[in-house]
N, C-alpha and C. Protein backbone atom coordinates (compact mmCIF):
# COMPACT_ATOMS: atom_id res chain seq x y z
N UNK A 1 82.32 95.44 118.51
CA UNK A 1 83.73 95.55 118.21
C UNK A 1 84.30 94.16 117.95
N UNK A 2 85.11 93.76 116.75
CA UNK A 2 85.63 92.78 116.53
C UNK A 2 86.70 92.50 117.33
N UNK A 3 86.86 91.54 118.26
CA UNK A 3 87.81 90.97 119.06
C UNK A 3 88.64 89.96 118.57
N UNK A 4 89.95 89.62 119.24
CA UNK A 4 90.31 88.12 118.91
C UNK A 4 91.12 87.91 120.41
N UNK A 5 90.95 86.83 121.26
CA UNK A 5 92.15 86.61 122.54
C UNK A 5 93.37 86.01 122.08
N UNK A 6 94.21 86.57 122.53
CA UNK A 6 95.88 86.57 122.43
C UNK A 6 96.23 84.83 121.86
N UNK A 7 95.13 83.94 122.68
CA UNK A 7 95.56 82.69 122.52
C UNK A 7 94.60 82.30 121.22
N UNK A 8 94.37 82.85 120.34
CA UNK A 8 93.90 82.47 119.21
C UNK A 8 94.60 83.34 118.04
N UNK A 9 95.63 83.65 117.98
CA UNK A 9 96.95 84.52 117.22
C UNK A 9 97.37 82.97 116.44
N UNK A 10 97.37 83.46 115.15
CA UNK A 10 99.02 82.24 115.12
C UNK A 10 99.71 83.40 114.50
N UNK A 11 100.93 82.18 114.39
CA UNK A 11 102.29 82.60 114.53
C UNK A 11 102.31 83.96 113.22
N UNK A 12 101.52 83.52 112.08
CA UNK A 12 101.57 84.49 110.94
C UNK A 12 100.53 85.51 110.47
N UNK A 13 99.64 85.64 111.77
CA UNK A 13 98.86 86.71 111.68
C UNK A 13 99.35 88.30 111.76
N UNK A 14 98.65 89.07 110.77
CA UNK A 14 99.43 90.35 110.53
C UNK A 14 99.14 91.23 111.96
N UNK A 15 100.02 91.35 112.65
CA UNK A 15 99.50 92.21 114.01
C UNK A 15 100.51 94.02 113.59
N UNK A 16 99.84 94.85 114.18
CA UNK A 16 99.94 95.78 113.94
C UNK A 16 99.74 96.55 115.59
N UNK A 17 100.84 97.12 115.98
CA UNK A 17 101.19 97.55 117.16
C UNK A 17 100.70 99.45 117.65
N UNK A 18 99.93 99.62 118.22
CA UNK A 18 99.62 100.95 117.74
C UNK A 18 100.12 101.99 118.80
N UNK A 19 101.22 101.04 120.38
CA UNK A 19 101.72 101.87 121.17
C UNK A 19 102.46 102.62 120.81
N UNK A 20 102.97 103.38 121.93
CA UNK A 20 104.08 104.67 121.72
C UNK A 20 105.51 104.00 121.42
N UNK A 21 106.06 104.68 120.74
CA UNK A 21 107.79 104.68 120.44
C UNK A 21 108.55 103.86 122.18
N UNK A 22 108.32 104.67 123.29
CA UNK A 22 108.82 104.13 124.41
C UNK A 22 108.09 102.73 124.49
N UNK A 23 107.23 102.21 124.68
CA UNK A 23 106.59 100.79 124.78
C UNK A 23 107.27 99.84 123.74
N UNK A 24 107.07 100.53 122.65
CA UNK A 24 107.63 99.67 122.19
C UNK A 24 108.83 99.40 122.22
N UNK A 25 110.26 100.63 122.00
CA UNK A 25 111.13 100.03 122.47
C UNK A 25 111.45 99.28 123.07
N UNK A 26 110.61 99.45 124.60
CA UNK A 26 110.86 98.23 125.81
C UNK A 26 110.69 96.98 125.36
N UNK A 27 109.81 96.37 124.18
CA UNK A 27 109.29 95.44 123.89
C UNK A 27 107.72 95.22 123.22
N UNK A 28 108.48 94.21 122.23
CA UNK A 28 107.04 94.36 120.99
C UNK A 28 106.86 92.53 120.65
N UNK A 29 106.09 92.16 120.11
CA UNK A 29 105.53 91.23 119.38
C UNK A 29 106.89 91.03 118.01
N UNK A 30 107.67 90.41 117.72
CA UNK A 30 108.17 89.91 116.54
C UNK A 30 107.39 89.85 115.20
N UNK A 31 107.74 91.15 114.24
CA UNK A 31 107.27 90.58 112.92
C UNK A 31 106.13 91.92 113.02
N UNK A 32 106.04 92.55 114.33
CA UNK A 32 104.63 93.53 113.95
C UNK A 32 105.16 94.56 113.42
N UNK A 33 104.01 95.45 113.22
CA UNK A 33 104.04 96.81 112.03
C UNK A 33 103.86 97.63 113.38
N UNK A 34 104.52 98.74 113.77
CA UNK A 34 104.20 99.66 114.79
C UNK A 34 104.09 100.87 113.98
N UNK A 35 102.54 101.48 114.17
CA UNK A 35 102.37 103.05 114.21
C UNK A 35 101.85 103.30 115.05
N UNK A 36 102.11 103.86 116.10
CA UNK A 36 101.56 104.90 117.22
C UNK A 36 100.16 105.37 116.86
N UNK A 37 99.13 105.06 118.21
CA UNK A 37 97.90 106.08 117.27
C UNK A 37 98.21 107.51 117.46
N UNK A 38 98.78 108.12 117.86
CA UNK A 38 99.07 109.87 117.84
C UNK A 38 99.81 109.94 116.59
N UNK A 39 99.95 108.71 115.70
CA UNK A 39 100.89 109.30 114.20
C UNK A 39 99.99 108.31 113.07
N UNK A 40 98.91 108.01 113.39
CA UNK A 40 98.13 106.79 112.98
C UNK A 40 97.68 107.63 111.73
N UNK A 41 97.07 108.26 111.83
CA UNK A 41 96.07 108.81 110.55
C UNK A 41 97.33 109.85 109.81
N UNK A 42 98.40 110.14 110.11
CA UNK A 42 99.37 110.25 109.22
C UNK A 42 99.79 109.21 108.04
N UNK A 43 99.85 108.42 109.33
CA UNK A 43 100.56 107.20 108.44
C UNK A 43 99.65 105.79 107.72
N UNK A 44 98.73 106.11 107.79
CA UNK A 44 97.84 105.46 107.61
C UNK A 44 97.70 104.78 105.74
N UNK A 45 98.94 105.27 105.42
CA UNK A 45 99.23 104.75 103.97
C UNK A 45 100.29 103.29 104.54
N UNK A 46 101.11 103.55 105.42
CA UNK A 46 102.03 102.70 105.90
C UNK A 46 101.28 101.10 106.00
N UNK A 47 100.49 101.11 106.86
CA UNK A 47 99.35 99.96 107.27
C UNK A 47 98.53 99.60 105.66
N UNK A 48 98.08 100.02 105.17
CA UNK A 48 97.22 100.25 103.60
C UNK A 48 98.07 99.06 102.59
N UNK A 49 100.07 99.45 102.66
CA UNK A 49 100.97 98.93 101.69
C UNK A 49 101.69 97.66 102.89
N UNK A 50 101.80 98.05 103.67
CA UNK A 50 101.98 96.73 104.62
C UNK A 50 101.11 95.77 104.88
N UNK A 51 99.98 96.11 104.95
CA UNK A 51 98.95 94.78 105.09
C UNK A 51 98.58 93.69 104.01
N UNK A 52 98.04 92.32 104.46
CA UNK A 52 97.93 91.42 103.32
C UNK A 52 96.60 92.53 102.93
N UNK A 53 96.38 91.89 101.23
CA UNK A 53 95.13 92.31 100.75
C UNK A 53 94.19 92.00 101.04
N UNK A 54 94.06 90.50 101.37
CA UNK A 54 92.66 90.37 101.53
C UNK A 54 92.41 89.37 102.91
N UNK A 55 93.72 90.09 103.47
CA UNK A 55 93.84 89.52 105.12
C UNK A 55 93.19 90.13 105.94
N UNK A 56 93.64 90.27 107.48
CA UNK A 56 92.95 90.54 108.55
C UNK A 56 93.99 91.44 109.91
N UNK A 57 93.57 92.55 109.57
CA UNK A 57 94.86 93.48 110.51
C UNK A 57 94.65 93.23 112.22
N UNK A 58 95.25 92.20 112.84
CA UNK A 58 95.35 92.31 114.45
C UNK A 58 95.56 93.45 115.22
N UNK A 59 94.92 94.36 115.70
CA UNK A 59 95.49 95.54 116.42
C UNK A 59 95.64 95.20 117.64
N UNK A 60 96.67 95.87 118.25
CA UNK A 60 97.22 95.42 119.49
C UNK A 60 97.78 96.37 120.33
N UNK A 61 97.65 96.76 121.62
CA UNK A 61 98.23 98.16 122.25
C UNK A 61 98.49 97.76 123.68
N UNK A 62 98.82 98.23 124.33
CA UNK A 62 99.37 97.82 125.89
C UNK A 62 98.07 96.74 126.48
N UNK A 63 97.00 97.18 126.30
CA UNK A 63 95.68 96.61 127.07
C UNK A 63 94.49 96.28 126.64
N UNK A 64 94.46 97.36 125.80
CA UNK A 64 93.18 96.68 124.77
C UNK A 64 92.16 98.29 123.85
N UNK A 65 92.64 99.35 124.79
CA UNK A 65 91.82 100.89 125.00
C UNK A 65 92.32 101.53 123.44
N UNK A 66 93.46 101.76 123.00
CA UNK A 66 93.68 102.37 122.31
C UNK A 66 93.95 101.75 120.74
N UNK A 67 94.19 100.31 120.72
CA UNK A 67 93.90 99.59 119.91
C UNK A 67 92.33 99.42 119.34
N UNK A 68 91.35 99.27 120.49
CA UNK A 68 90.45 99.25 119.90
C UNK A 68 89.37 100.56 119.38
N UNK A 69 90.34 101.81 119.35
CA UNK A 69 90.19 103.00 118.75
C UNK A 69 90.21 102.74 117.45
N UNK A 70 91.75 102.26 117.26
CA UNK A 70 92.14 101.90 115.75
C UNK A 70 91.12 100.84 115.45
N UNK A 71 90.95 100.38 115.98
CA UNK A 71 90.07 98.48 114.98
C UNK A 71 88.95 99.46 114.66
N UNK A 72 87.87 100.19 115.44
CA UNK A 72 87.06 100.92 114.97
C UNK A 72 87.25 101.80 113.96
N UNK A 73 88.36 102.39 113.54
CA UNK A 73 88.72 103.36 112.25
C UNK A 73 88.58 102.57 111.20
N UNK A 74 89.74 101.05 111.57
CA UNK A 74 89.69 100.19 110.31
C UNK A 74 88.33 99.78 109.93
N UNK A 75 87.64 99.49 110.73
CA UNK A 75 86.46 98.87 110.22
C UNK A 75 85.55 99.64 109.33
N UNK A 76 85.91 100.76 110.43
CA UNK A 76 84.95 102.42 109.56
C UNK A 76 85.30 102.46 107.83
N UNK A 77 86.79 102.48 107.61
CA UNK A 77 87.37 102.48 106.50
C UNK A 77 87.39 100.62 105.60
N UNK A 78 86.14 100.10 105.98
CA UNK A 78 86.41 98.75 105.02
C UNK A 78 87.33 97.87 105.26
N UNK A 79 88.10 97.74 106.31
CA UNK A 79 89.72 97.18 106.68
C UNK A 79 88.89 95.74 107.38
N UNK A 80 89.37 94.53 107.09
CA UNK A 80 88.76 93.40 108.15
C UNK A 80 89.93 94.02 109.24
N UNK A 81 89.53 94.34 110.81
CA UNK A 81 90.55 94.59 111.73
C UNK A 81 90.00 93.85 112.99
N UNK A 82 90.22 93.54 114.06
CA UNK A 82 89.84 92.70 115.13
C UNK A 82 90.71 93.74 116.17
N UNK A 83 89.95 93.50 117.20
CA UNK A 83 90.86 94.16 118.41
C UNK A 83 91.74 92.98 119.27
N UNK A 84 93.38 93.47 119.68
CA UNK A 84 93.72 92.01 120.62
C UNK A 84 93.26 91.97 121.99
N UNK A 85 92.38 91.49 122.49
CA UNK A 85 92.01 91.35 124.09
C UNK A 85 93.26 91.40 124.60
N UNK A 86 93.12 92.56 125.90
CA UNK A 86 94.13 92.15 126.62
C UNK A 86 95.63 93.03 126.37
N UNK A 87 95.65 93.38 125.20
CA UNK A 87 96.92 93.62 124.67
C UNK A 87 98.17 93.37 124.96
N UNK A 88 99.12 93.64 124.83
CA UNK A 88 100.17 92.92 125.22
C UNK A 88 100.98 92.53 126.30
N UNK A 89 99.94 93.06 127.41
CA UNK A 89 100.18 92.77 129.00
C UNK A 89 99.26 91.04 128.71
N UNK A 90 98.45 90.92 128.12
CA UNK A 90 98.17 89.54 127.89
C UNK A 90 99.12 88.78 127.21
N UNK A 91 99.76 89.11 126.19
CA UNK A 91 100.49 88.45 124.99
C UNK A 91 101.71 87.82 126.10
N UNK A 92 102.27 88.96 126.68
CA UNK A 92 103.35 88.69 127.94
C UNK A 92 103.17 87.32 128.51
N UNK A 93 101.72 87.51 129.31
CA UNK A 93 101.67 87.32 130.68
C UNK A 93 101.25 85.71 129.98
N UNK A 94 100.93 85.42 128.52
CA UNK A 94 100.74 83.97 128.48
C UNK A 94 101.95 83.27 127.72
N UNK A 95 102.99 84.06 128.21
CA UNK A 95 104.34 83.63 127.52
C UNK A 95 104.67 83.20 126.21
N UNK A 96 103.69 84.84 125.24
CA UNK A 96 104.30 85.16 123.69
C UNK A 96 105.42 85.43 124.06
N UNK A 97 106.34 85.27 123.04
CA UNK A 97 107.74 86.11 122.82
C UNK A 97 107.84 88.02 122.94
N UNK A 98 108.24 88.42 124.02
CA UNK A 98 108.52 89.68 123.81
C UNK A 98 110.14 90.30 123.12
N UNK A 99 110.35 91.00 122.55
CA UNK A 99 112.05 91.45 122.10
C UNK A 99 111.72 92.70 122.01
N UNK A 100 112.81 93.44 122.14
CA UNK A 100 113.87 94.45 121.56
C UNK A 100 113.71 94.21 119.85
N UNK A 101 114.38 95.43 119.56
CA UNK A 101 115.01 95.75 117.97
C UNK A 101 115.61 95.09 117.79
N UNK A 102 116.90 94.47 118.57
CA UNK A 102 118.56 93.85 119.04
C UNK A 102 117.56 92.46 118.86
N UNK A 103 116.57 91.92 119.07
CA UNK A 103 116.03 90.63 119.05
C UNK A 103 116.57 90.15 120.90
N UNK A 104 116.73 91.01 121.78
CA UNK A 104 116.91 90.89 123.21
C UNK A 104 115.41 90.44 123.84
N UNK A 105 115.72 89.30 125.00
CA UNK A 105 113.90 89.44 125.43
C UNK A 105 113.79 91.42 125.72
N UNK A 106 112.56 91.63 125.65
CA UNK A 106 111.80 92.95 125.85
C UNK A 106 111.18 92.26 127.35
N UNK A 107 110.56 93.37 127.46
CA UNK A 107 109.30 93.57 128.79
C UNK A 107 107.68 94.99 127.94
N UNK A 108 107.20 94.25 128.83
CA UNK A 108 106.01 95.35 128.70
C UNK A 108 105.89 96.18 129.55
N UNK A 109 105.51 97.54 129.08
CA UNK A 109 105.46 99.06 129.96
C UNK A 109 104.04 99.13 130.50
């Protein structure tokens, strides 16, 4: 499984959020793409027209479990995707920026 740790992100890597609607509300990563994986393979055109072309999709989920569901689909489907170690109880806990919609600090669920 392709990995990457939280502290090897920069600032303009395409991250792609795959928690629930409630998580994220509480708080997300700035700048990410959120589809839920329970709406993932719906939307799976969303990620396709949002992603760079010939970039590298960061997946990212509370911890690391359900993100690296998705990195395995992407990869299945030709996608360069990496899983985020840790997920965003790491991103938190090494003092990334969390927010709100409002751009308010967030918290992680």
């Amino acid at each position: 499984m392709p990995t990457v740790r939280v502290c090897d992100l920069k600032d303009d890597d395409f991250l792609l959020d795959v928690r629930e609607s409630d998580e994220w509300a509480s708080g997300r990563a700035e700048g990410a793409l959120h589809i839920p994986i329970s709406e993932f393979v719906a939307r799976y055109g969303e990620l396709t027209e949002a992603a760079p072309q010939d970039g590298r999709v960061h997946v990212i989920c509370r911890s690391g479990g359900r993100s690296a569901q998705v990195t395995m689909y992407l990869v299945q489907q030709g996608i360069d995707a990496v899983n985020v170690d840790g997920g965003m109880q790491v991103w938190e806990s090494e003092g990334r920026p969390v927010v709100t919609d409002d751009g308010q600090p967030g918290h992680v669920l």
